[in-house]
N, C-alpha and C. Protein backbone atom coordinates (compact mmCIF):
# COMPACT_ATOMS: atom_id res chain seq x y z
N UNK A 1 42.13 -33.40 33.59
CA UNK A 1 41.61 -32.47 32.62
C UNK A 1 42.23 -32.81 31.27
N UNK A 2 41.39 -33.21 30.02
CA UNK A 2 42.26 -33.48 29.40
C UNK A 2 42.11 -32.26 28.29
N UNK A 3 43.63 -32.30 27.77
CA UNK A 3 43.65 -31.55 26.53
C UNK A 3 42.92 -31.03 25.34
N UNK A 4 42.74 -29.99 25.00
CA UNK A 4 42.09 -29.21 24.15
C UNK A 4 42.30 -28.08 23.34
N UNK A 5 41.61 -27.90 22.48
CA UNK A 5 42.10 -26.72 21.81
C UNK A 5 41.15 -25.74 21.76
N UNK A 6 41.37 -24.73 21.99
CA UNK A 6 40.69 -23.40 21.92
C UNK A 6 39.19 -23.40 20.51
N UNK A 7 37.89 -22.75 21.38
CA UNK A 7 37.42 -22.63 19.62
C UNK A 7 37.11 -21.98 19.27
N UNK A 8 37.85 -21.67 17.71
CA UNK A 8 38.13 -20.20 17.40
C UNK A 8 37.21 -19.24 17.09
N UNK A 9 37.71 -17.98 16.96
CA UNK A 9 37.12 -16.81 17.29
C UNK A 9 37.15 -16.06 15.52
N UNK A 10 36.47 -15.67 15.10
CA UNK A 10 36.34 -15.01 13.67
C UNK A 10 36.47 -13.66 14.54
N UNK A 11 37.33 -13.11 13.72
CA UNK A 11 38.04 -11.49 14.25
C UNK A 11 37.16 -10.93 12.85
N UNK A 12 36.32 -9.61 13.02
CA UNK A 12 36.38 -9.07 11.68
C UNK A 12 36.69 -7.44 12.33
N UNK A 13 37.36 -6.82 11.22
CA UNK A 13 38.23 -5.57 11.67
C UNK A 13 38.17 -4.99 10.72
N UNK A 14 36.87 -3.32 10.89
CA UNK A 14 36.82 -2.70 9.72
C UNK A 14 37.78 -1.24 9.57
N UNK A 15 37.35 -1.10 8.59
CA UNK A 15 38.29 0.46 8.46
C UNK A 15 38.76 1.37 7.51
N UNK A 16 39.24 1.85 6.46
CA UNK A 16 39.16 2.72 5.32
C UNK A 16 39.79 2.41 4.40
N UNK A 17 39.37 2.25 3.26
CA UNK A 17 40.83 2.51 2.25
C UNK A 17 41.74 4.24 2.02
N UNK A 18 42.46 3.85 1.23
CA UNK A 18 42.97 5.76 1.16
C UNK A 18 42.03 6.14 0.75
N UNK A 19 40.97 5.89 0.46
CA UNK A 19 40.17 6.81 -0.36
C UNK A 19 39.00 7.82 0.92
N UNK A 20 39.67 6.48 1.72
CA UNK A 20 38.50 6.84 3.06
C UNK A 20 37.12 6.15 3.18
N UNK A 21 36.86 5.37 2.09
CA UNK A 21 35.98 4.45 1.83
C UNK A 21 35.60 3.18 3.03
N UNK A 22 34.85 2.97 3.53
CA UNK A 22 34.53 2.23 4.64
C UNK A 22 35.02 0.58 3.63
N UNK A 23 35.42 -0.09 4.76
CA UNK A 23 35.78 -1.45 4.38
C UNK A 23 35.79 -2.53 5.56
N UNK A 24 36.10 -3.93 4.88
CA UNK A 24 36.73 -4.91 5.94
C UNK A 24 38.03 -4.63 5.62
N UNK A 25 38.71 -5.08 7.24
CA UNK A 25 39.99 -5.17 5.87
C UNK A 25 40.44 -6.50 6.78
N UNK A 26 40.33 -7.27 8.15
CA UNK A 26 40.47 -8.28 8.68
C UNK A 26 39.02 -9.35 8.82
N UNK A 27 39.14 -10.53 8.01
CA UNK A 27 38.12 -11.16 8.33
C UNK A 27 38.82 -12.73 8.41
N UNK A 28 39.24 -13.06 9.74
CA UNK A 28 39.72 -14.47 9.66
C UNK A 28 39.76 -15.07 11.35
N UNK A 29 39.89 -16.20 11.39
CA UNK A 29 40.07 -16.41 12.75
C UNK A 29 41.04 -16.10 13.68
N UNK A 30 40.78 -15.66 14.96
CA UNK A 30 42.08 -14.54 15.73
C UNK A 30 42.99 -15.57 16.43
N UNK A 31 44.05 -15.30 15.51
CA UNK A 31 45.50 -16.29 15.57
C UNK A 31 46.28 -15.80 17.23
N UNK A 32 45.97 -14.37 17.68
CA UNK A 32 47.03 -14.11 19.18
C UNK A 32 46.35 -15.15 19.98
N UNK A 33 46.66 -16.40 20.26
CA UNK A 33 46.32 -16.76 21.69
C UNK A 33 47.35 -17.69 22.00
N UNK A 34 46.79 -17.58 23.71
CA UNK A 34 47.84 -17.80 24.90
C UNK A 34 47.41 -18.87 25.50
N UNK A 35 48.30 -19.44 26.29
CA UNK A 35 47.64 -20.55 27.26
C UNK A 35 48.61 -20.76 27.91
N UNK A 36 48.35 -20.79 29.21
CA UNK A 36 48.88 -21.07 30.65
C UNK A 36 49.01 -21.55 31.75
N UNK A 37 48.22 -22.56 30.87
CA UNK A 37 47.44 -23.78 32.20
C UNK A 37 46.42 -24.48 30.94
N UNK A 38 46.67 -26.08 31.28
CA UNK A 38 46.15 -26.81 30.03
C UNK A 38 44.38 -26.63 30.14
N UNK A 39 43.85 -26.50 28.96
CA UNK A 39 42.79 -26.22 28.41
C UNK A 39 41.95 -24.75 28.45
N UNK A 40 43.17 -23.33 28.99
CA UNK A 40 42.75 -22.18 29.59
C UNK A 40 43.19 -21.73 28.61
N UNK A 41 42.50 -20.66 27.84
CA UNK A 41 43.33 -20.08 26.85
C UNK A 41 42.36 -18.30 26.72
N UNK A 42 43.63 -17.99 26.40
CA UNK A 42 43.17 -16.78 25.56
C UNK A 42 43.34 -15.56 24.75
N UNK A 43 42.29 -15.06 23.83
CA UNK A 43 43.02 -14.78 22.50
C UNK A 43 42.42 -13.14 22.62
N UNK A 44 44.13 -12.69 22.34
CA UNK A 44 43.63 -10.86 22.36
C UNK A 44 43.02 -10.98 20.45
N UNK A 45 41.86 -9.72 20.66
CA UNK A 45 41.10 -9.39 19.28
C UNK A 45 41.80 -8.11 19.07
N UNK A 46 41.89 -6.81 19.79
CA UNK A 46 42.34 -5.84 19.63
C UNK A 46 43.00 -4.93 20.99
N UNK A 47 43.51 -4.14 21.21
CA UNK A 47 44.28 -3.58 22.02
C UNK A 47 44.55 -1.87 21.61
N UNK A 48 44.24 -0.95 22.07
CA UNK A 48 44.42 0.30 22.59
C UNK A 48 45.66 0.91 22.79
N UNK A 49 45.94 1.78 22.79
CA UNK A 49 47.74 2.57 23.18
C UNK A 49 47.29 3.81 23.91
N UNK A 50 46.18 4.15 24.14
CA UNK A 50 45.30 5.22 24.67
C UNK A 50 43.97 5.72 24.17
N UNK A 51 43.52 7.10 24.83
CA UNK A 51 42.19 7.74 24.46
C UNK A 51 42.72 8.81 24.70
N UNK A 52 41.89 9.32 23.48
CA UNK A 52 41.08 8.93 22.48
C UNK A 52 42.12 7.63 21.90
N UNK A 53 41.50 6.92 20.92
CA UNK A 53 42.41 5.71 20.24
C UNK A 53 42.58 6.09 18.50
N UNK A 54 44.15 6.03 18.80
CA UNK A 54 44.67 6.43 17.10
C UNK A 54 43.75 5.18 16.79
N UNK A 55 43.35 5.98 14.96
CA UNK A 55 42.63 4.96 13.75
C UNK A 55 43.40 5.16 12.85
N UNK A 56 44.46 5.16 12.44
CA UNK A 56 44.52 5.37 10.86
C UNK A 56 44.14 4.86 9.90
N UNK A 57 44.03 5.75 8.74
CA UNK A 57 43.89 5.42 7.48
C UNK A 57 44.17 4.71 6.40
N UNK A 58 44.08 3.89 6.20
CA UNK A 58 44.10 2.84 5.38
C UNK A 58 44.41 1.54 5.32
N UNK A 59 45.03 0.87 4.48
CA UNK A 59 44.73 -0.78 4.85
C UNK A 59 46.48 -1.04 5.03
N UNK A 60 47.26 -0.83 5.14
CA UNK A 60 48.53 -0.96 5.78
C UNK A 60 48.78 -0.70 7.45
N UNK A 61 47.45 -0.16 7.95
CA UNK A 61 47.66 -0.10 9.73
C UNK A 61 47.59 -1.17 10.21
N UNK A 62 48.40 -0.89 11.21
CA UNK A 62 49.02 -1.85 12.23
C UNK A 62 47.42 -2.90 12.61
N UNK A 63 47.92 -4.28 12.57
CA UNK A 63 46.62 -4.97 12.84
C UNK A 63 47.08 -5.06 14.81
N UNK A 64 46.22 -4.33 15.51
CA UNK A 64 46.48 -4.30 17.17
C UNK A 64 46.20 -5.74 17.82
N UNK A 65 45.65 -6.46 17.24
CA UNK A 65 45.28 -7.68 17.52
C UNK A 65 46.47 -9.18 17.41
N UNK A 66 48.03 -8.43 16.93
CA UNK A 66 48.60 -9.35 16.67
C UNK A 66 49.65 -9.33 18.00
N UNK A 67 49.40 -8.14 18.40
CA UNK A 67 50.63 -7.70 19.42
C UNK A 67 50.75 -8.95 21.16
N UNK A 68 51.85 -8.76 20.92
CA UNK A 68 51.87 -10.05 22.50
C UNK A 68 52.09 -9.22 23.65
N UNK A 69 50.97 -8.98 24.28
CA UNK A 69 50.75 -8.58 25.93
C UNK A 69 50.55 -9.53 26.64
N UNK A 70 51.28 -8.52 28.07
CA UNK A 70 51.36 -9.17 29.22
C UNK A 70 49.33 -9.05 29.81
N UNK A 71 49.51 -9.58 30.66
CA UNK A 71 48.15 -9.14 31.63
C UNK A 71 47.33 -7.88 31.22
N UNK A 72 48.53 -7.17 31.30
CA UNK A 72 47.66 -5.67 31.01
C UNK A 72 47.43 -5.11 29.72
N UNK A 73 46.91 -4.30 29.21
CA UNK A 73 46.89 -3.19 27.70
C UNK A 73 47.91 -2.56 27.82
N UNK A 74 48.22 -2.06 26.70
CA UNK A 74 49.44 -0.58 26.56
C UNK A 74 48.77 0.43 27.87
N UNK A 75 50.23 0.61 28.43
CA UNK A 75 49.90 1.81 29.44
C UNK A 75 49.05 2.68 28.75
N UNK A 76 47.91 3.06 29.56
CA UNK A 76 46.68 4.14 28.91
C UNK A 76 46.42 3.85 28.15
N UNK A 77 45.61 2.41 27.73
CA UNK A 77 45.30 1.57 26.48
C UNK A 77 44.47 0.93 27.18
N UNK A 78 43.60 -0.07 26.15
CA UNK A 78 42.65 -1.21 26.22
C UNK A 78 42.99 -2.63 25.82
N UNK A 79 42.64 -3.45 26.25
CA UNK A 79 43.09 -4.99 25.95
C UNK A 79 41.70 -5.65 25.68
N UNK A 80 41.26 -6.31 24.21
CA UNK A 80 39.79 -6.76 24.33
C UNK A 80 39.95 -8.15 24.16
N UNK A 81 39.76 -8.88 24.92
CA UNK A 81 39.86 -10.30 24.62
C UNK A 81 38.75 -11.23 25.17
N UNK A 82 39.21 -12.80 24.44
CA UNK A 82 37.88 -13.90 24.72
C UNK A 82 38.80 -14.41 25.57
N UNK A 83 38.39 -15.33 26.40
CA UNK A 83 39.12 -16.61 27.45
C UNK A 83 38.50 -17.24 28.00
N UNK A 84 38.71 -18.23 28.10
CA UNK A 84 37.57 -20.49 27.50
C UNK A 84 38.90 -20.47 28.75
N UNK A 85 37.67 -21.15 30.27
CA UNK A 85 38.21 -21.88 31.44
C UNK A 85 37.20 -22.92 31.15
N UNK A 86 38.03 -24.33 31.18
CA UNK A 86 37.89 -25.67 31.19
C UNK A 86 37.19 -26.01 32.67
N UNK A 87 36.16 -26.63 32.58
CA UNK A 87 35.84 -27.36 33.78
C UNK A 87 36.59 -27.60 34.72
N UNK A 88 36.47 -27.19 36.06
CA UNK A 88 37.62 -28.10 37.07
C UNK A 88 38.88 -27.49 36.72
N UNK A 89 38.81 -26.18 36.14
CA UNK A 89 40.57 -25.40 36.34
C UNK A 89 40.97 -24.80 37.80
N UNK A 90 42.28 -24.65 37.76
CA UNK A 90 42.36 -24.58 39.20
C UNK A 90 42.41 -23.15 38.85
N UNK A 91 42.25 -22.38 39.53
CA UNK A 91 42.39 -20.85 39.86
C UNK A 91 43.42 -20.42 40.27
N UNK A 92 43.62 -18.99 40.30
CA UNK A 92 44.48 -18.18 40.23
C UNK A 92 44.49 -16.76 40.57
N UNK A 93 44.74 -16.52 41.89
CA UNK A 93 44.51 -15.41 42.43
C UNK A 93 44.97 -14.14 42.70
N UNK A 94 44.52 -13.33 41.61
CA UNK A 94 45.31 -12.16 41.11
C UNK A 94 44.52 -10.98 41.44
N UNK A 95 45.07 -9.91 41.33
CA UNK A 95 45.29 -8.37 40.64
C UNK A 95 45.68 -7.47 39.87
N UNK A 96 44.74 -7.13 39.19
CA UNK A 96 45.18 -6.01 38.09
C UNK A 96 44.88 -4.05 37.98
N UNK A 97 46.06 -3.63 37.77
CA UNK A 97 45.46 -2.03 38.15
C UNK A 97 44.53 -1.80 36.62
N UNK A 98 43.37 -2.41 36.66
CA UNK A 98 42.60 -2.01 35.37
C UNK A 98 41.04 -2.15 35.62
N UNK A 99 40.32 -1.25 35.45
CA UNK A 99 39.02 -1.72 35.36
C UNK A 99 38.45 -2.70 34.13
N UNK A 100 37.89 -3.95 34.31
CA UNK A 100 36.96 -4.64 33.58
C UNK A 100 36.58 -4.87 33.03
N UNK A 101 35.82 -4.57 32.01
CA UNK A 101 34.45 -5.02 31.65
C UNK A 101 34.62 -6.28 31.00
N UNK A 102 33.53 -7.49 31.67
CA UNK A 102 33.29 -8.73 31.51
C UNK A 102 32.21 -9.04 30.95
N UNK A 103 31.89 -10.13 30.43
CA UNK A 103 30.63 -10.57 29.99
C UNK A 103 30.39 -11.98 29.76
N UNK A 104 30.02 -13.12 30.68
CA UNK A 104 29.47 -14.24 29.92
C UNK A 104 28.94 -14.63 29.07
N UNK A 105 29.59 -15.27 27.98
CA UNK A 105 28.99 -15.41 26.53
C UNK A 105 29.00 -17.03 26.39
N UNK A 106 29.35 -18.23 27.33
CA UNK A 106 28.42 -19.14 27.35
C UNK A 106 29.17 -20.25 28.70
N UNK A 107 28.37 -20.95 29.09
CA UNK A 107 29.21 -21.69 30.06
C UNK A 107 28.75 -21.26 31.73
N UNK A 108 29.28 -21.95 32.82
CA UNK A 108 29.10 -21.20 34.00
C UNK A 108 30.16 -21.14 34.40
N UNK A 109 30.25 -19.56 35.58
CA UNK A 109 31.99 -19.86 36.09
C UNK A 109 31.67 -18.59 37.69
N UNK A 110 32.64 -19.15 38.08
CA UNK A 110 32.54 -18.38 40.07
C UNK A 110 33.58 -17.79 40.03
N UNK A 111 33.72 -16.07 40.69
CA UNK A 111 34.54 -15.73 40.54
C UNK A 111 34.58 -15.43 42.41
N UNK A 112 35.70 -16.16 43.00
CA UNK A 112 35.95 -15.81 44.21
C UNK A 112 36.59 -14.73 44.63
N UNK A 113 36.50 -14.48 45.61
CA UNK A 113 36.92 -12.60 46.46
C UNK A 113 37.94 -13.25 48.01
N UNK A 114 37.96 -12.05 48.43
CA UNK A 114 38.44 -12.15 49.88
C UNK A 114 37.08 -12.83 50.49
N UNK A 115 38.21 -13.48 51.54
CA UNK A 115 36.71 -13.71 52.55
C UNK A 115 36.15 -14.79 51.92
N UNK A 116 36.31 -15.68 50.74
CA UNK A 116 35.55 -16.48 50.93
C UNK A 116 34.58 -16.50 49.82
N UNK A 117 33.67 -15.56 50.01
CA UNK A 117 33.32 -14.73 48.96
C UNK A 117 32.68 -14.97 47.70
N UNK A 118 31.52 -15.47 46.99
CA UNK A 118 31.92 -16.33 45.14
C UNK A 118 30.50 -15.55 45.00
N UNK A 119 30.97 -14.81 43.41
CA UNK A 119 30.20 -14.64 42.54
C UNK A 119 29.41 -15.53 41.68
N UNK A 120 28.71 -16.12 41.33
CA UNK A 120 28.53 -16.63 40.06
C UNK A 120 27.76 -16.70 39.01
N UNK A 121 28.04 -16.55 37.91
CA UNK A 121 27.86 -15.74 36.69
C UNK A 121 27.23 -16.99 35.46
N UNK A 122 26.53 -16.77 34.78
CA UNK A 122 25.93 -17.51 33.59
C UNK A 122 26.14 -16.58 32.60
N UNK A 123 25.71 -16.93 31.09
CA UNK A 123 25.32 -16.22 29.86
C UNK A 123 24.89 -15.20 29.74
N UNK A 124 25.36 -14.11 29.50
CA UNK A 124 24.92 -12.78 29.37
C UNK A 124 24.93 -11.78 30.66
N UNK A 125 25.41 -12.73 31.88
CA UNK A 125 25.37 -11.66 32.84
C UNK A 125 27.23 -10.70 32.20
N UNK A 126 27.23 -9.71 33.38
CA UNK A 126 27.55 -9.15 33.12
C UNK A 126 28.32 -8.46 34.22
N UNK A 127 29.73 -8.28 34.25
CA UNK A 127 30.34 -7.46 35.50
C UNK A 127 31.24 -6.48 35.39
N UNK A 128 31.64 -5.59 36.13
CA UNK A 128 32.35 -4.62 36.39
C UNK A 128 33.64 -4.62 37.37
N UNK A 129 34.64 -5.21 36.79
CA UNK A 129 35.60 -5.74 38.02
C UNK A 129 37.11 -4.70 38.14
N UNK A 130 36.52 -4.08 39.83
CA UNK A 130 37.69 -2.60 39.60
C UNK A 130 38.84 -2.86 40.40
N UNK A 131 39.89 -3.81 39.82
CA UNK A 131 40.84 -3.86 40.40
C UNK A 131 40.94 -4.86 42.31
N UNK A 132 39.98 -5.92 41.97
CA UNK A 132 40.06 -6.76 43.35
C UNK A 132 40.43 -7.47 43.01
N UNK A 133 40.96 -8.51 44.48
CA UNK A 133 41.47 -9.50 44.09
C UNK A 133 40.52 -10.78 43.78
N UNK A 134 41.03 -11.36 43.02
CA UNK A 134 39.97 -12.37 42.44
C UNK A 134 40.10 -13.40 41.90
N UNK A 135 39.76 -14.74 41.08
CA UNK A 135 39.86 -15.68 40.89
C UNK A 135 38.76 -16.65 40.55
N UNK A 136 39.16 -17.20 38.87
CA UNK A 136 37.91 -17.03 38.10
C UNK A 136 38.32 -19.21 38.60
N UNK A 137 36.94 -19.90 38.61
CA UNK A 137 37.00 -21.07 39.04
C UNK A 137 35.03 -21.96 38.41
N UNK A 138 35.63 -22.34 37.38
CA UNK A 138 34.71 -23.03 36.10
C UNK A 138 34.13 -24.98 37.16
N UNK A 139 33.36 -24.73 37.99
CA UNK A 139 32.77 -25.80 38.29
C UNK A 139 31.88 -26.89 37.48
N UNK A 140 31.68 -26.39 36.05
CA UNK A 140 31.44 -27.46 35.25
C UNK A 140 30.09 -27.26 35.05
N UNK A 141 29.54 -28.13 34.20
CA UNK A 141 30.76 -29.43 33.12
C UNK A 141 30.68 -29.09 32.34
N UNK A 142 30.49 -27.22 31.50
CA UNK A 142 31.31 -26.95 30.19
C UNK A 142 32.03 -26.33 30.21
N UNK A 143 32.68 -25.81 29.63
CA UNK A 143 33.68 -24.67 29.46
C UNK A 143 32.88 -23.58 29.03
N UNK A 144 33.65 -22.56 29.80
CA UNK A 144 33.23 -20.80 30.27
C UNK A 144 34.15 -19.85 29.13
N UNK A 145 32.92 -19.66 28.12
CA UNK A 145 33.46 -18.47 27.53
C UNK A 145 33.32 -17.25 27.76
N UNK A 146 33.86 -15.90 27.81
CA UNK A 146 34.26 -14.59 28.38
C UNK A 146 34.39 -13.93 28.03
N UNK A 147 33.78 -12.71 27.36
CA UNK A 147 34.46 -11.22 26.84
C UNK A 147 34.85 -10.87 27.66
N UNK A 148 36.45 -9.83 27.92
CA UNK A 148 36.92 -8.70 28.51
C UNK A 148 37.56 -7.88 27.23
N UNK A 149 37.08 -6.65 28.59
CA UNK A 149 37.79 -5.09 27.76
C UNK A 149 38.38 -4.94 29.18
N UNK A 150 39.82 -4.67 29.39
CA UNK A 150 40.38 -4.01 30.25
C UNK A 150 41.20 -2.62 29.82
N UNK A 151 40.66 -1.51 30.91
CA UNK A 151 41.37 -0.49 30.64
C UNK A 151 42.25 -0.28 31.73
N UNK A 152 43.24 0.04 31.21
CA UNK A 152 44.32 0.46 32.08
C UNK A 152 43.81 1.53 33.16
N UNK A 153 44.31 1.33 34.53
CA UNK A 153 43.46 2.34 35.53
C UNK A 153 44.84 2.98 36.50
N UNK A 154 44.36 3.61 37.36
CA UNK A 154 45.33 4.23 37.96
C UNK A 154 45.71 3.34 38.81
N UNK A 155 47.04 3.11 39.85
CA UNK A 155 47.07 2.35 40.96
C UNK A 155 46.26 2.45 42.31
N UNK A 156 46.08 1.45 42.90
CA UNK A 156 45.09 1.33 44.16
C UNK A 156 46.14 1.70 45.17
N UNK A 157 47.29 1.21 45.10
CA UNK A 157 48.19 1.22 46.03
C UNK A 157 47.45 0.55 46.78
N UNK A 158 47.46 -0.82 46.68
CA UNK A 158 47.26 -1.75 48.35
C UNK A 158 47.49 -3.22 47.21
N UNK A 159 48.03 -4.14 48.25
CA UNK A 159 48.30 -5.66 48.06
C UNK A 159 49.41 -5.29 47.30
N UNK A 160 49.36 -6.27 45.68
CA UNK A 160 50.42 -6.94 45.03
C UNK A 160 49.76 -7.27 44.25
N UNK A 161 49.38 -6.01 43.10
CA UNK A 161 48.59 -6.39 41.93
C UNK A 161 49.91 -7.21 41.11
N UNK A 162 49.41 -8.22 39.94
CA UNK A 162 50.52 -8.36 38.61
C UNK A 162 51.08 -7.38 38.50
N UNK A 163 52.24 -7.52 38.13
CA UNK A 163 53.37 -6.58 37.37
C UNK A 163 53.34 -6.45 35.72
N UNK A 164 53.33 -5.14 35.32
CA UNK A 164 53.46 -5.29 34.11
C UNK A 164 54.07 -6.08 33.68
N UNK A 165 54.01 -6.42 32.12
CA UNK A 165 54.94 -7.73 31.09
C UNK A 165 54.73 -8.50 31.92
N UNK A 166 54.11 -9.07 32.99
CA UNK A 166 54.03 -10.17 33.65
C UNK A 166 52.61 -11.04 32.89
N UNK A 167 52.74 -12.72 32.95
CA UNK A 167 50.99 -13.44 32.28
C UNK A 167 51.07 -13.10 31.10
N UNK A 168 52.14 -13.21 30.16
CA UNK A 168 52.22 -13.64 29.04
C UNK A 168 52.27 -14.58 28.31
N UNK A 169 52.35 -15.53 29.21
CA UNK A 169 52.21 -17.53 28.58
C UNK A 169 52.59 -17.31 27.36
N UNK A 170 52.61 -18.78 27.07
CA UNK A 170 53.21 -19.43 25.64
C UNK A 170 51.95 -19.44 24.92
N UNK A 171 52.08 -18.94 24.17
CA UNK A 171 51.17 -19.03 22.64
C UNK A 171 50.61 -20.55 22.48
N UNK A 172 49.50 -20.45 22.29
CA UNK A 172 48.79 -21.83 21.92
C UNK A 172 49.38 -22.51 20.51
């Protein structure tokens, strides 16, 4: 597999001045990303601390998109991110106490289960993944791009989901 670099993502992030005036106030390419396995990467856009979700006012708030998470969002938070699996990556078979939401936005990729088991997903489909175990596996020959929103969920209590602060890789 050879080496690569991520391709980037234009973050735009609106929101108020003091005046309360609608604005941009982030328009550049989204610098948080991770990688943890050569040519796998991926870059948080924004992140949650709960719900409802603080907004504040004006152009000195915290940009949520810079923060370094593990696997998961802020306890009772959201994690929204892209993540590009390279052809022929090997997989990785995890759990997370969070519900989902996925979306193929270009590429093909199989997501295996117990048992054997394989989903597989093209452009625009679309899934709901509540805490199984699973394992995303890019059979080629492009690379699989990905929206997720994960929300933090309650525990299943069964297996050996990730541990929090755990799947934080080294920054690309």
């Amino acid at each position: 597999m050879q080496d690569r670099a991520p391709r980037p993502i234009r973050r735009i992030v609106t929101g108020h001045d003091a005046a309360g005036k609608a604005k941009v106030l982030i328009d550049a390419p989204a610098a948080n990303v991770k990688s943890s396995r050569p040519g796998q990467f991926s870059t948080l856009l924004w992140c949650t601390e709960g719900a409802p979700a603080e907004m504040p006012i004006g152009e000195d708030a915290e940009d949520m998109g810079a923060r370094l998470l593990g696997t998961y969002p802020p306890q009772g938070g959201t994690r929204f991110m892209i993540a590009e699996y390279p052809p022929g990556n090997v997989p990785r078979r995890h759990r997370t106490e969070t519900i989902d939401y996925i979306v193929v936005l270009s590429g093909r990729i199989e997501m295996d289960l117990d048992d054997g088991e394989s989903v597989a997903m093209g452009p625009g489909d679309a899934m709901v993944q509540r805490g199984t175990y699973h394992a995303w596996r890019n059979p080629g020959p492009d690379v699989c791009r990905m929206a997720f929103v994960l929300v933090d969920a309650q525990d299943l209590g069964i297996g050996d989901p990730v541990k929090r602060g755990e799947g934080t890789g080294p920054r690309a």
